[in-house]
C-alpha atoms as a PDB file:
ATOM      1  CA  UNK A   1       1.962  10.202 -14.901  1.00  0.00           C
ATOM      2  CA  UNK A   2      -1.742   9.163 -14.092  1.00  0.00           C
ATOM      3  CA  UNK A   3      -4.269  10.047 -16.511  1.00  0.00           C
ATOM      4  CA  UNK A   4      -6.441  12.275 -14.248  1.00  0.00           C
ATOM      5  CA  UNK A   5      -9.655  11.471 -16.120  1.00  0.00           C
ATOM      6  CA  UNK A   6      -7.986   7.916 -15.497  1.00  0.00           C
ATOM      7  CA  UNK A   7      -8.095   8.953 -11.762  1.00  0.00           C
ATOM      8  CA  UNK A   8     -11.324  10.057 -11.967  1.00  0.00           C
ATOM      9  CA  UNK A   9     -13.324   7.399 -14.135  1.00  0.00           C
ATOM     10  CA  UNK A  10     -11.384   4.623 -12.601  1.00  0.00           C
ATOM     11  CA  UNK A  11      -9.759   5.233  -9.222  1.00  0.00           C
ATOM     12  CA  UNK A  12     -10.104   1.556  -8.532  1.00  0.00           C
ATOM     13  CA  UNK A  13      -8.085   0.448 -11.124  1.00  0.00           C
ATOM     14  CA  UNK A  14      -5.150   3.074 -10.401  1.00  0.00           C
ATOM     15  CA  UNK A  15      -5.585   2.386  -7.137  1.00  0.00           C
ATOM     16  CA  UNK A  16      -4.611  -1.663  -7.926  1.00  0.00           C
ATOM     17  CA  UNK A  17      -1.885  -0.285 -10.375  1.00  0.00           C
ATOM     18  CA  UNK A  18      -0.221   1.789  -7.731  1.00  0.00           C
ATOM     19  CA  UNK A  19       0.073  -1.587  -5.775  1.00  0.00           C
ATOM     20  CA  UNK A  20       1.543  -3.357  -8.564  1.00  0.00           C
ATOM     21  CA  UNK A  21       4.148  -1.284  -9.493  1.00  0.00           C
ATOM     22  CA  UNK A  22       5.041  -0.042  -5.891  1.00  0.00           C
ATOM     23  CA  UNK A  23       7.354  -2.387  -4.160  1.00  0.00           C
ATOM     24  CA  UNK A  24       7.182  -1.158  -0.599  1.00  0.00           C
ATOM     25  CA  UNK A  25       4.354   1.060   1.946  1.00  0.00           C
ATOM     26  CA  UNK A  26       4.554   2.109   5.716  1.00  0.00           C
ATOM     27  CA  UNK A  27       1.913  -0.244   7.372  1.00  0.00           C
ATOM     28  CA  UNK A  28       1.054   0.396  11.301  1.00  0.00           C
ATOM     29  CA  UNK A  29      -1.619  -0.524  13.965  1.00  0.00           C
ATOM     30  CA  UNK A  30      -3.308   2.808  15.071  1.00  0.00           C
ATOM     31  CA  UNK A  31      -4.087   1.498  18.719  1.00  0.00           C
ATOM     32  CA  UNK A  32      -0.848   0.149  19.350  1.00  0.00           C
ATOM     33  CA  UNK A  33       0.562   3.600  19.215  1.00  0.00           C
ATOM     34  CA  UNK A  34       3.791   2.585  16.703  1.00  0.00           C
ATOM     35  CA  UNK A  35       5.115   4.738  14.134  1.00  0.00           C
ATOM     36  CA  UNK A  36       4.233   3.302  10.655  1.00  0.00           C
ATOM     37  CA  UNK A  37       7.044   0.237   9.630  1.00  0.00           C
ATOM     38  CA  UNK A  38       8.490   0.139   6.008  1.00  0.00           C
ATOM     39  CA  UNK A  39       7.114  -3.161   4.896  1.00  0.00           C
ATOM     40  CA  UNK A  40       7.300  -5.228   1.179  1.00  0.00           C
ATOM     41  CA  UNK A  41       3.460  -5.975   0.378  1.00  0.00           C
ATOM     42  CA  UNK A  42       2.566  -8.976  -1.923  1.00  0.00           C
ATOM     43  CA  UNK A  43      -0.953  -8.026  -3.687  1.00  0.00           C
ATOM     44  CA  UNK A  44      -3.685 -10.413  -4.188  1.00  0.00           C
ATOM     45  CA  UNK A  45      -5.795  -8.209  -6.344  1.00  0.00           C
ATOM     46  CA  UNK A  46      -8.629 -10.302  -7.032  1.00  0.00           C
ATOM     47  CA  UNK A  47      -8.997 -10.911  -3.288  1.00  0.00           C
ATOM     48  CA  UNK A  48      -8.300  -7.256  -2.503  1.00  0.00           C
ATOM     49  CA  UNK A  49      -5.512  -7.994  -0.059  1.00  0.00           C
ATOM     50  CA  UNK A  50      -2.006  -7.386   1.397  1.00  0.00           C
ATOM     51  CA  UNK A  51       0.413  -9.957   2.059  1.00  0.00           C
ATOM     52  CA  UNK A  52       3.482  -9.002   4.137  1.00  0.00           C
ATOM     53  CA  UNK A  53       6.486 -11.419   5.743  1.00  0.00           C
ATOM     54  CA  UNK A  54       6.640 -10.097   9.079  1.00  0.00           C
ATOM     55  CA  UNK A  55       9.156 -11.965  12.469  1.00  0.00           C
ATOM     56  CA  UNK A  56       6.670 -13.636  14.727  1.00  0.00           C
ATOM     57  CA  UNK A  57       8.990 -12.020  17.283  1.00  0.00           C
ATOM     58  CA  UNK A  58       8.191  -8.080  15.823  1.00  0.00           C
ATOM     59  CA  UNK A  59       6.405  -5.829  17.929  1.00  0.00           C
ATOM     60  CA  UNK A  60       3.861  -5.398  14.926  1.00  0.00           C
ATOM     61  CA  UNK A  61       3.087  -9.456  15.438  1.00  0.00           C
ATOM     62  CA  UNK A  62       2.695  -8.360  18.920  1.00  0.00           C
ATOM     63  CA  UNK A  63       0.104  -5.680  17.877  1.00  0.00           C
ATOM     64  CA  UNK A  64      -1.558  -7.454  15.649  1.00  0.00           C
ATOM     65  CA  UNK A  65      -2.674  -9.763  18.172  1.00  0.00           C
ATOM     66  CA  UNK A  66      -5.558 -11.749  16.509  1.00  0.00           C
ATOM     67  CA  UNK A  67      -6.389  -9.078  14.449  1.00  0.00           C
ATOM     68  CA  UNK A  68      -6.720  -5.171  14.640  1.00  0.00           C
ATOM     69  CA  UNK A  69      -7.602  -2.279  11.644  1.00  0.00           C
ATOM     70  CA  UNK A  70      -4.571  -1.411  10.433  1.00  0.00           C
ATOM     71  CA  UNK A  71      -3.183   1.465   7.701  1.00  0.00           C
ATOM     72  CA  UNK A  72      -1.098   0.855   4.601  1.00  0.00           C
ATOM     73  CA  UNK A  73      -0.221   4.061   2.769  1.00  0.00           C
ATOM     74  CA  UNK A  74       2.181   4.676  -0.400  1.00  0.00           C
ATOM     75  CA  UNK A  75       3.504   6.702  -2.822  1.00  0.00           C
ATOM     76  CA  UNK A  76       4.525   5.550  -6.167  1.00  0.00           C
ATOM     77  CA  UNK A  77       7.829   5.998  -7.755  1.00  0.00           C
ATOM     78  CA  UNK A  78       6.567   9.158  -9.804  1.00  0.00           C
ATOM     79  CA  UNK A  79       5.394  10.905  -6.923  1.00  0.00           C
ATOM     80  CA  UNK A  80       1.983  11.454  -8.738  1.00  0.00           C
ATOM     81  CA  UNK A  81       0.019   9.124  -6.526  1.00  0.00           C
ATOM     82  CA  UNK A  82      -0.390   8.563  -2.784  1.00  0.00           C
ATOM     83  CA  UNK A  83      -2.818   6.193  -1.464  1.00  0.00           C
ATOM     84  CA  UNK A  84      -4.056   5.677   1.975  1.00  0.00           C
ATOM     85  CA  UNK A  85      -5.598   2.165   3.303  1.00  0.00           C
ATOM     86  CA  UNK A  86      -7.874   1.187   6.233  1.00  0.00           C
ATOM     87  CA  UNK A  87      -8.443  -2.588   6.405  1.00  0.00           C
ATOM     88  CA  UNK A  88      -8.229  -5.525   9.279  1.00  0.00           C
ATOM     89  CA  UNK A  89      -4.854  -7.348   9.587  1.00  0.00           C
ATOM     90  CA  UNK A  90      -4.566 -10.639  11.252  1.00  0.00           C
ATOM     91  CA  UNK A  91      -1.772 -13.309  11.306  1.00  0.00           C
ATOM     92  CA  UNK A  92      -1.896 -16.482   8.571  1.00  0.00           C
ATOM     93  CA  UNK A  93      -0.013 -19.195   9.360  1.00  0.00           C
ATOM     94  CA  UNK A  94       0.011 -20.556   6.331  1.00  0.00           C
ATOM     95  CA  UNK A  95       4.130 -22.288   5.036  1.00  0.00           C
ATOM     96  CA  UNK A  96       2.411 -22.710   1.553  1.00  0.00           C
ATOM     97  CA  UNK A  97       1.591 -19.388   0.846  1.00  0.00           C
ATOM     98  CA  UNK A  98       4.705 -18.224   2.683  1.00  0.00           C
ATOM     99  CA  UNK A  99       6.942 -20.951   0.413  1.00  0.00           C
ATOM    100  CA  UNK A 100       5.267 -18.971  -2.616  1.00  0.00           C
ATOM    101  CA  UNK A 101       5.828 -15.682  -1.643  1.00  0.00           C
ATOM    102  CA  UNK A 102       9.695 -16.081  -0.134  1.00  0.00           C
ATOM    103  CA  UNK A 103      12.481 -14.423  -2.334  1.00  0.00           C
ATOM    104  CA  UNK A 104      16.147 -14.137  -1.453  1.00  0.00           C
ATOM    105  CA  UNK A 105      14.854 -10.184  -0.202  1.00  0.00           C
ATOM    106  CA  UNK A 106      13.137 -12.235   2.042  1.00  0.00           C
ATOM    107  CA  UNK A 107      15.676 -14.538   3.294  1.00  0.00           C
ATOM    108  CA  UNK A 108      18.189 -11.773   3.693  1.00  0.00           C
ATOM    109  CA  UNK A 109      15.695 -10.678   6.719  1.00  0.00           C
ATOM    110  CA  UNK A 110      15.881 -13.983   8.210  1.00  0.00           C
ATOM    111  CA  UNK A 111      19.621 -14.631   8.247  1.00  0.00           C
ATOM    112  CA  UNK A 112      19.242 -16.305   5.182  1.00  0.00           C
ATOM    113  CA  UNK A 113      17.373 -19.573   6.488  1.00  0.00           C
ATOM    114  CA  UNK A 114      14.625 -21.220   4.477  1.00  0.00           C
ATOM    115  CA  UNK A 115      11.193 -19.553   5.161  1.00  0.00           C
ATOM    116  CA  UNK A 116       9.417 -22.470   7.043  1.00  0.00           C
ATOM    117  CA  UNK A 117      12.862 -22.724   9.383  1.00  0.00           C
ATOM    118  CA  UNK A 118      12.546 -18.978  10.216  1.00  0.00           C
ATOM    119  CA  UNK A 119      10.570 -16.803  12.721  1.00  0.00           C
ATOM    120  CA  UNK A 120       8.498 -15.960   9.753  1.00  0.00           C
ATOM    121  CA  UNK A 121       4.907 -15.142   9.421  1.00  0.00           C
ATOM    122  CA  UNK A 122       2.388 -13.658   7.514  1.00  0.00           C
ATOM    123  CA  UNK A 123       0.076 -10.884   7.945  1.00  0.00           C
ATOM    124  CA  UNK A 124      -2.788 -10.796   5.872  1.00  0.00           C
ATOM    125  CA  UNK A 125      -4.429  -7.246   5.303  1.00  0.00           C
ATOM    126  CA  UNK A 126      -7.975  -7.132   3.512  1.00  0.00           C
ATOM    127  CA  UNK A 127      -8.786  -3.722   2.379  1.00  0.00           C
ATOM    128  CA  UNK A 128     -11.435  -1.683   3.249  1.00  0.00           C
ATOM    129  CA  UNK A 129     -10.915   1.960   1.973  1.00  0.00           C
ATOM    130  CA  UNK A 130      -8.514   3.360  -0.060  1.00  0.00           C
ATOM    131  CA  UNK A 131      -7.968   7.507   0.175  1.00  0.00           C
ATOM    132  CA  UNK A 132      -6.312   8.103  -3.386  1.00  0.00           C
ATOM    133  CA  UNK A 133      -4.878  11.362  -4.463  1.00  0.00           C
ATOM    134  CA  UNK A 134      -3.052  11.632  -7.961  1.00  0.00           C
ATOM    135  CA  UNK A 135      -1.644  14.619  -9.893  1.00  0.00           C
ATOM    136  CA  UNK A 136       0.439  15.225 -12.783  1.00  0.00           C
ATOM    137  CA  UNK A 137       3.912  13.811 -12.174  1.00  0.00           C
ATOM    138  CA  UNK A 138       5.650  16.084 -14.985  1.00  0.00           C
ATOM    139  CA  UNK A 139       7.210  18.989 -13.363  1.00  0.00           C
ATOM    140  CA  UNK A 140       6.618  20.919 -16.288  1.00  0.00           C
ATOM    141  CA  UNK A 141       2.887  20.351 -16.618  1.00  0.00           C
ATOM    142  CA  UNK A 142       2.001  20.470 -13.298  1.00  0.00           C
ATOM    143  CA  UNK A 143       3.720  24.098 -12.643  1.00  0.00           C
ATOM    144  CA  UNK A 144       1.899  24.971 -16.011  1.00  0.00           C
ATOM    145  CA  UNK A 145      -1.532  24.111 -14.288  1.00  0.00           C
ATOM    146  CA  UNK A 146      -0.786  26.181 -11.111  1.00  0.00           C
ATOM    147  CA  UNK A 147      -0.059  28.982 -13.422  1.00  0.00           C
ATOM    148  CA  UNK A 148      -3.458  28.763 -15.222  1.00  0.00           C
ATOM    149  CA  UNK A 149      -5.548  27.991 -11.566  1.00  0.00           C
ATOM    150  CA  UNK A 150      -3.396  31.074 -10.217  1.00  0.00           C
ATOM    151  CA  UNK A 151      -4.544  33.310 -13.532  1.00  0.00           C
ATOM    152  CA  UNK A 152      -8.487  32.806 -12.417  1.00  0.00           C
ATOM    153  CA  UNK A 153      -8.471  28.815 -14.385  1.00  0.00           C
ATOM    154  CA  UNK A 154      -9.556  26.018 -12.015  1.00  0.00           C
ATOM    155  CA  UNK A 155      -6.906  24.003  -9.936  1.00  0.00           C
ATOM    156  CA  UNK A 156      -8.952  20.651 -11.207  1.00  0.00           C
ATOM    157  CA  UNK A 157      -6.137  20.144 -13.297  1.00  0.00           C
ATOM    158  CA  UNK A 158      -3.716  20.458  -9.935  1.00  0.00           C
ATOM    159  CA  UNK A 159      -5.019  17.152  -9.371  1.00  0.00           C
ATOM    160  CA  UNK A 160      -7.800  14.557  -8.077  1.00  0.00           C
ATOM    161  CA  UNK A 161      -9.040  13.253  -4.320  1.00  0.00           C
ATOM    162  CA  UNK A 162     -11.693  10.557  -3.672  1.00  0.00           C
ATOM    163  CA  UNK A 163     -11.589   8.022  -0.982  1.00  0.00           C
ATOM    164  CA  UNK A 164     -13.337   4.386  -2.457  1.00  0.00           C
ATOM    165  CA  UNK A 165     -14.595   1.208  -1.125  1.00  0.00           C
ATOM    166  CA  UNK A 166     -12.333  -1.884  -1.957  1.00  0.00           C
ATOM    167  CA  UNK A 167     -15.128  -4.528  -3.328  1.00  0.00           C
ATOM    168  CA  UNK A 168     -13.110  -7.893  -3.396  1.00  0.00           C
END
C-alpha cells in the first residue's frame, strides 16, 4: 500500500517504484490509431526511460516510424497505483543493449533464437509526464475512509492525483 503522504511528498519516487516492481504496461502510438499493446518495459531510471523488445516486423515498429509521442500506462500488482506516461518513442538499434536486456521471456517471443539472430528491436521511450494516482490498497482501510468522507470527513484519505514532469 503507498504511503499517501509518500504519494504526496514524493510522487517521483513512487512513480520510479511503480516501474520497478511492475513487470508489464499497455504502451500505444496515439496517431496511429492502435489499441494499447501489453509490452515488458526495462527501466533506466537514472535516464528516465523505457526500454521494450519489440519485432521489427510489428505494426507498433511500423508506427513508430522514426519516432512519435507515445503512452505507457500501468497498474501495480496492489491495485493502489496507476500511472499514466506521455513521452517520445523511437527505434535503437543497438545488439549491445539488446544482448543485456534479452532473457529466455524474451527468446520465447522470438522462437527461441538468440537476440541479435531475431527480428528484434528496441524501442526506446524517454518520459515526459507521468499522471499518478495512488490510494490505499487495503480493502479494509480504504472502505473505512469512504465511510468517514461519506459521514461529512474529507475523501483526501480516498486517495491522491498529480500529474509530474519526469527530470532525467
Amino acid at each position: 500500500m503507498p504511503d499517501l503522504d509518500t504519494a504526496r511528498e514524493a510522487p517521483e519516487k513512487l512513480v520510479f517504484d511503480a516501474l520497478d516492481d511492475t513487470r508489464a504496461g499497455m504502451l500505444w502510438v496515439p496517431a496511429s490509431g492502435q489499441h494499447p499493446q501489453p509490452m515488458t518495459h526495462h527501466l533506466e531510471r537514472s535516464d528516465g526511460e523505457l526500454w521494450f523488445i519489440v519485432n521489427r516486423q510489428s505494426d507498433l515498429v511500423a508506427a513508430v516510424g522514426e519516432g512519435a509521442d507515445a503512452r505507457f500506462t500501468l497498474v501495480t500488482k496492489a491495485q493502489d497505483v496507476h500511472i499514466s506516461f506521455t513521452g517520445a518513442l523511437m527505434q535503437v538499434d543497438n545488439p549491445e543493449r539488446l544482448r543485456n536486456l534479452w532473457s529466455p521471456v524474451s527468446a520465447a517471443f522470438f522462437e527461441g533464437e538468440a537476440p541479435t539472430e531475431s527480428d528484434a528491436i528496441l524501442l526506446r521511450m524517454t518520459l515526459r509526464e507521468a499522471a499518478l494516482w495512488a490510494s490505499p490498497s487495503n480493502p479494509v482501510v480504504f472502505g473505512i475512509n469512504v465511510l468517514r468522507a461519506n459521514a461529512g470527513g474529507s475523501a483526501e484519505d480516498l486517495g491522491f492525483h498529480t500529474v509530474i514532469q519526469i527530470a532525467a
